[in-house]
PDB file of N, CA and C in Angstrom:
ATOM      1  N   UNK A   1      49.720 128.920 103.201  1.00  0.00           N
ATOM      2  CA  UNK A   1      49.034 128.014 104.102  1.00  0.00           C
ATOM      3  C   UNK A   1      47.537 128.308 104.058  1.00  0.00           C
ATOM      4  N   UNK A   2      46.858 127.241 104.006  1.00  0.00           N
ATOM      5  CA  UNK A   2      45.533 127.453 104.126  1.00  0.00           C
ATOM      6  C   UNK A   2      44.091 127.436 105.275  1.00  0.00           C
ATOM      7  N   UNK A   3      43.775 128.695 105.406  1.00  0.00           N
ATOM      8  CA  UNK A   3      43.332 128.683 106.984  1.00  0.00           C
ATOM      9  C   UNK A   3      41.367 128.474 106.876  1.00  0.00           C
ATOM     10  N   UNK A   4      41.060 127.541 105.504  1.00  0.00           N
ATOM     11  CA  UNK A   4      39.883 127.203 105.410  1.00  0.00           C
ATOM     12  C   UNK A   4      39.494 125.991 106.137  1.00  0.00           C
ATOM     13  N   UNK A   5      38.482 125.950 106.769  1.00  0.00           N
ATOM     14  CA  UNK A   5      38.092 125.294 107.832  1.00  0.00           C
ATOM     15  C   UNK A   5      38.289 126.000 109.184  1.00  0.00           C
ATOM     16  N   UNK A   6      39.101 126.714 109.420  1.00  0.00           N
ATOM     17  CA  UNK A   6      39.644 127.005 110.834  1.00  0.00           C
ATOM     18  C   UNK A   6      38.232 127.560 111.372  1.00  0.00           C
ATOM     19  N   UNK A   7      38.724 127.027 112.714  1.00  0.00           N
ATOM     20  CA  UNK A   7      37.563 127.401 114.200  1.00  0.00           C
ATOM     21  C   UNK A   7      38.925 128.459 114.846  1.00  0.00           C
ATOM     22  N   UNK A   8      38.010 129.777 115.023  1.00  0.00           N
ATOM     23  CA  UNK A   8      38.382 130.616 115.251  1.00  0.00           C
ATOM     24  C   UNK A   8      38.241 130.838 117.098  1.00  0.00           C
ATOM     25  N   UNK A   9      38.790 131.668 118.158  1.00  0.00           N
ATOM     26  CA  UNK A   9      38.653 131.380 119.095  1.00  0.00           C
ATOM     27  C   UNK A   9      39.524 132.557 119.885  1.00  0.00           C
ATOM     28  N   UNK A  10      39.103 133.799 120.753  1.00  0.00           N
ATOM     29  CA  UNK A  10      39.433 134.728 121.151  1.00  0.00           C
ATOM     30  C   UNK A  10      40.657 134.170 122.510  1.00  0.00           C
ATOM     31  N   UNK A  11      41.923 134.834 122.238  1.00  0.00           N
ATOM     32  CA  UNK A  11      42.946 134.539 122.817  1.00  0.00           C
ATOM     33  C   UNK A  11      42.580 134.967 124.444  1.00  0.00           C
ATOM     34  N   UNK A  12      43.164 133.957 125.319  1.00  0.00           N
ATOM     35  CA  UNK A  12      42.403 134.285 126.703  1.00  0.00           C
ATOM     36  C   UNK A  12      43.245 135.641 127.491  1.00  0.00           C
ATOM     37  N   UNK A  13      44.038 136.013 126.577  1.00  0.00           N
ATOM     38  CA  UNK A  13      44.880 137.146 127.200  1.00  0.00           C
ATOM     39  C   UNK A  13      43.854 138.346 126.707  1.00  0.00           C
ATOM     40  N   UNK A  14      43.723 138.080 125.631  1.00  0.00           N
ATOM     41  CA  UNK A  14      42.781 139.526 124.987  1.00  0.00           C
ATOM     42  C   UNK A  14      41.875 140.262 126.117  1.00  0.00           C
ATOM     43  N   UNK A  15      41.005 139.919 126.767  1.00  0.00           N
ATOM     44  CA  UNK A  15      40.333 140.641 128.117  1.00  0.00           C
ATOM     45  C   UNK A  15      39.348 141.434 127.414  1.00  0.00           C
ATOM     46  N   UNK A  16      39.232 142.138 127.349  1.00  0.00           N
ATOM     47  CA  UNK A  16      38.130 143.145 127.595  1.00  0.00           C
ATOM     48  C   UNK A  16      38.864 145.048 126.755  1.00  0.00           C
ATOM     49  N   UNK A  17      39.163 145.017 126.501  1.00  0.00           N
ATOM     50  CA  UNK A  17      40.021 145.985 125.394  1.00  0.00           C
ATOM     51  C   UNK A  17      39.205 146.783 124.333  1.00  0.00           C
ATOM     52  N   UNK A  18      38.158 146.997 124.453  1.00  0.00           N
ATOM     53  CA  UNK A  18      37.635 148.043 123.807  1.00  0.00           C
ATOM     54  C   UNK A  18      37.462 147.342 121.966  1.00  0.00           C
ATOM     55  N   UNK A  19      37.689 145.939 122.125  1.00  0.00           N
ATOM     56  CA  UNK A  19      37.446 145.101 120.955  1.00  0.00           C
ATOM     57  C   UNK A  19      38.880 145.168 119.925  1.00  0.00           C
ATOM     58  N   UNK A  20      40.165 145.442 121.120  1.00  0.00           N
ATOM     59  CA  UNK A  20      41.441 145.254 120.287  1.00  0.00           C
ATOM     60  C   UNK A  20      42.036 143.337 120.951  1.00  0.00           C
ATOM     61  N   UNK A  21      41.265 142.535 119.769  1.00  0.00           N
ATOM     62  CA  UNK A  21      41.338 141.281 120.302  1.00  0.00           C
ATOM     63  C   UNK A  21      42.094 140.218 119.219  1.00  0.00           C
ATOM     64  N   UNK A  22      42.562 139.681 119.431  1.00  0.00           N
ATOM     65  CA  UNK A  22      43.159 138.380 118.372  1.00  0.00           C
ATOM     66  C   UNK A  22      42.528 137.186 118.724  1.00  0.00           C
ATOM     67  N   UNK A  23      42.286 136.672 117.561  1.00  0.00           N
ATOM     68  CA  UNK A  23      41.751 135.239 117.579  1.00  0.00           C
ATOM     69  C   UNK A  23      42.534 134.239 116.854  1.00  0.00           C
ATOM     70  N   UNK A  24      42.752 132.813 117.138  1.00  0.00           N
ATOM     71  CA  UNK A  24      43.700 132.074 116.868  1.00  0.00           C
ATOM     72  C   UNK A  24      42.996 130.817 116.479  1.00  0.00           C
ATOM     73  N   UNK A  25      43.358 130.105 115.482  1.00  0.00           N
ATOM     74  CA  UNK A  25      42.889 129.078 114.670  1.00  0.00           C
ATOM     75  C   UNK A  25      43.819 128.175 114.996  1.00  0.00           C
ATOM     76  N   UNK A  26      43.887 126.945 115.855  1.00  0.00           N
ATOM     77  CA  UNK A  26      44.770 125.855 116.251  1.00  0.00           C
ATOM     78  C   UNK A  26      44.358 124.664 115.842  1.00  0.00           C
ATOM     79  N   UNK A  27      43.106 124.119 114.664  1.00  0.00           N
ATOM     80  CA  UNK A  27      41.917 123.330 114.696  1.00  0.00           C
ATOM     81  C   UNK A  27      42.945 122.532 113.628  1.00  0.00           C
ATOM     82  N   UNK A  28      43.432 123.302 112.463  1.00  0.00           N
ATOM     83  CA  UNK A  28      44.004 122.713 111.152  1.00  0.00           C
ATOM     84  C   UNK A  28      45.641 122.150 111.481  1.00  0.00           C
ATOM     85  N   UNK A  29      45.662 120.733 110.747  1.00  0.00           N
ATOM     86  CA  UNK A  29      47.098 120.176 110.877  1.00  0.00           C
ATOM     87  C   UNK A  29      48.043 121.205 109.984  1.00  0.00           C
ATOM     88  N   UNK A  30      48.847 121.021 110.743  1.00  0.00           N
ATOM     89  CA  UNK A  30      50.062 121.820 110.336  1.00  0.00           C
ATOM     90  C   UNK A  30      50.120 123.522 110.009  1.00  0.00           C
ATOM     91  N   UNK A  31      49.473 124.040 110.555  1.00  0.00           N
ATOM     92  CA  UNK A  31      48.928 125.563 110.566  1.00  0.00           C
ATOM     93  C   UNK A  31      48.478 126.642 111.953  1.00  0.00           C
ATOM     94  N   UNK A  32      48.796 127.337 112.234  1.00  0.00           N
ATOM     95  CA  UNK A  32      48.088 128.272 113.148  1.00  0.00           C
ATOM     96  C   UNK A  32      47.846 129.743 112.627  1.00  0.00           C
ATOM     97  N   UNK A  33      46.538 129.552 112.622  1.00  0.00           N
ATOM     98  CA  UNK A  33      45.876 131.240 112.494  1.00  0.00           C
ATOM     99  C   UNK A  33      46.026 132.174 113.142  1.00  0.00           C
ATOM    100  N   UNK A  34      46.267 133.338 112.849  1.00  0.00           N
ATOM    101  CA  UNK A  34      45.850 134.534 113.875  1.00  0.00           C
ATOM    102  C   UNK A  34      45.637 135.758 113.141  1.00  0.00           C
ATOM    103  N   UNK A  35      44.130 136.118 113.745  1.00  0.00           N
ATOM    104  CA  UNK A  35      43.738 137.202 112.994  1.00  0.00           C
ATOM    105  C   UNK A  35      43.106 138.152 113.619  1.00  0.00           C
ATOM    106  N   UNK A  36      42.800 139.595 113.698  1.00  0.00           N
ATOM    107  CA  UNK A  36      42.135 140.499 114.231  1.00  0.00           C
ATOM    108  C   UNK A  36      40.655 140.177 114.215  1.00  0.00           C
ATOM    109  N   UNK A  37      40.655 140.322 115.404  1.00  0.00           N
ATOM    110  CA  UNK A  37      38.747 140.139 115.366  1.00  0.00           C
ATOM    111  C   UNK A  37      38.171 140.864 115.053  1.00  0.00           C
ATOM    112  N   UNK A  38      38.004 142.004 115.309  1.00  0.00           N
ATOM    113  CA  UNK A  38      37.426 143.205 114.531  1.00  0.00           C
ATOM    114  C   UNK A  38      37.613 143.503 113.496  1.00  0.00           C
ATOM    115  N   UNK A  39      38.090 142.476 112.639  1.00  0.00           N
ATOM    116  CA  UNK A  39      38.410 142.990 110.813  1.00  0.00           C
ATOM    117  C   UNK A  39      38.171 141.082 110.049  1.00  0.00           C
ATOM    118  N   UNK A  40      37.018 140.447 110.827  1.00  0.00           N
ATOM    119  CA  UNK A  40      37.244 139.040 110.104  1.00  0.00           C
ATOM    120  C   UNK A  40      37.074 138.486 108.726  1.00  0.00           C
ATOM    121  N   UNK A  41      37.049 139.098 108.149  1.00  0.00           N
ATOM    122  CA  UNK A  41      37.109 138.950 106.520  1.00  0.00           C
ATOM    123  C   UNK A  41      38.265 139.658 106.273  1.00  0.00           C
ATOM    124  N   UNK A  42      38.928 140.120 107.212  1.00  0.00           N
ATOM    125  CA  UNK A  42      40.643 140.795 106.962  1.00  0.00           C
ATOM    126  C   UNK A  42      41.394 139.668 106.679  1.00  0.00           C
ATOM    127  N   UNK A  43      42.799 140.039 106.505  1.00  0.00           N
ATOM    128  CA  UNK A  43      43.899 139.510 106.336  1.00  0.00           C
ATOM    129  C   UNK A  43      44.307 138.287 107.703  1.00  0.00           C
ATOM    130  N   UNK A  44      45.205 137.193 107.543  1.00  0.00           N
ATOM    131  CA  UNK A  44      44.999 136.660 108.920  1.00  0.00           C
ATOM    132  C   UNK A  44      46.729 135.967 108.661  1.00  0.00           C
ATOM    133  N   UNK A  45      47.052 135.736 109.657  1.00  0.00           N
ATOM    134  CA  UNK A  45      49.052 135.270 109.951  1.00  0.00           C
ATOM    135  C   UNK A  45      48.596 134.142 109.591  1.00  0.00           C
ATOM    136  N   UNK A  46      49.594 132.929 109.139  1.00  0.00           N
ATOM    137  CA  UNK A  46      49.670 131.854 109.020  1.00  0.00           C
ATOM    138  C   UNK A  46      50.639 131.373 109.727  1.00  0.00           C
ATOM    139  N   UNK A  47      50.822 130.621 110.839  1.00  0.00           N
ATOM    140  CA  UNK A  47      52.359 130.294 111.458  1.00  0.00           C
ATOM    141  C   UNK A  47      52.579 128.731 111.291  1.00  0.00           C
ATOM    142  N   UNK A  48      53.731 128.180 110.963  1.00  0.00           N
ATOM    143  CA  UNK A  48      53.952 126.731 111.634  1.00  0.00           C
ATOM    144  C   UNK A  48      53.878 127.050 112.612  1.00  0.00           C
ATOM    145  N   UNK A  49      53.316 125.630 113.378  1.00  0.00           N
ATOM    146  CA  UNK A  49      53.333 124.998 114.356  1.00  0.00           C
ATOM    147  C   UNK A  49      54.397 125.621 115.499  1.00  0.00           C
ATOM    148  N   UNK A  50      55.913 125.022 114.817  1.00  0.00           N
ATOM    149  CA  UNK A  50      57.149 124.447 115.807  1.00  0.00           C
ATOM    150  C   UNK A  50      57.174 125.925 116.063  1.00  0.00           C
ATOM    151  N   UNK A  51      56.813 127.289 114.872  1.00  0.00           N
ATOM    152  CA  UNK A  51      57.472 128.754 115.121  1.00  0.00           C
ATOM    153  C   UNK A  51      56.876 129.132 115.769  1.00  0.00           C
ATOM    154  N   UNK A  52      55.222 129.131 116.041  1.00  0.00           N
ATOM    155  CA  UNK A  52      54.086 129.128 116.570  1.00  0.00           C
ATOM    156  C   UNK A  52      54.270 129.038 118.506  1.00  0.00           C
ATOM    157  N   UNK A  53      55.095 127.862 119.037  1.00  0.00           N
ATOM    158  CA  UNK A  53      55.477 127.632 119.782  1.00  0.00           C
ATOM    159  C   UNK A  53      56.512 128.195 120.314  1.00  0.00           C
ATOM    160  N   UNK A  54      57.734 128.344 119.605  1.00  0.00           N
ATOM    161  CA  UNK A  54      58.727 129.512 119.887  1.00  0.00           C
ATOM    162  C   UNK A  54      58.314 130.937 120.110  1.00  0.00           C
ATOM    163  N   UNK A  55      57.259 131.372 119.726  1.00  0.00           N
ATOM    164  CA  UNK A  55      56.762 132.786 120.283  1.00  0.00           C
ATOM    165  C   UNK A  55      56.520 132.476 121.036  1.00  0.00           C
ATOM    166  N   UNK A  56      55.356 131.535 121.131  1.00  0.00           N
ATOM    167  CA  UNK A  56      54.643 132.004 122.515  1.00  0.00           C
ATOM    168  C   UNK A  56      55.468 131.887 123.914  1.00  0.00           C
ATOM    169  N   UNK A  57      56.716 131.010 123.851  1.00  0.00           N
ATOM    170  CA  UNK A  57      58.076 130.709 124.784  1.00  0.00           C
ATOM    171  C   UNK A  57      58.155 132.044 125.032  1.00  0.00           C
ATOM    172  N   UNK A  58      59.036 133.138 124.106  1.00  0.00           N
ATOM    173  CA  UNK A  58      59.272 134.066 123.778  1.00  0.00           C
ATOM    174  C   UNK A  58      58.207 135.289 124.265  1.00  0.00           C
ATOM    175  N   UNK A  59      57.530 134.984 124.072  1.00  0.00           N
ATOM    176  CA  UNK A  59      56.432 136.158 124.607  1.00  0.00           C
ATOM    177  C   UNK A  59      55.671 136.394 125.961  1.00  0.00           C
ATOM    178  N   UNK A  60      55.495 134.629 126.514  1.00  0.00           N
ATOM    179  CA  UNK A  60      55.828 134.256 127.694  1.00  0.00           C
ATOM    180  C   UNK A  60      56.903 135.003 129.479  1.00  0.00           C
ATOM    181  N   UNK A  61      57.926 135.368 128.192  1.00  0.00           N
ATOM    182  CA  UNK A  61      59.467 135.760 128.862  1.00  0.00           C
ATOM    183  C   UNK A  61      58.986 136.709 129.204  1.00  0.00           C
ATOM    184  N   UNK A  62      58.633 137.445 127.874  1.00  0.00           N
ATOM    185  CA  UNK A  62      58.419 139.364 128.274  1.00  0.00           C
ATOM    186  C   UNK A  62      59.232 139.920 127.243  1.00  0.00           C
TER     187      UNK A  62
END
């Protein structure tokens, strides 16, 4: 999946953490980014969408 173009954007859970933060790319059809902010020329997740959504259900829970 390709995460060129993506607008990058610090997750509102992240807080204040000593710069242990994720940022998430939701901008591109059919794709979601997520990548460490403190490493942005690092490596970055690629998720569908529909799976994309099932976590966050999931993570939501606890």
């Amino acid at each position: 999946m390709d995460l060129i173009g993506a607008r990058w954007r610090k997750s509102s859970k992240s807080g204040n953490n000593g710069g242990d933060c994720v940022e998430v790319a939701d901008n591109l059809p059919g794709v979601i980014g997520v990548r460490d902010s403190k490493d942005l020329a690092g490596p970055a997740l690629a998720f569908d969408p529909a799976a994309w959504a099932r976590f966050l259900v999931l993570v939501k829970r606890g």
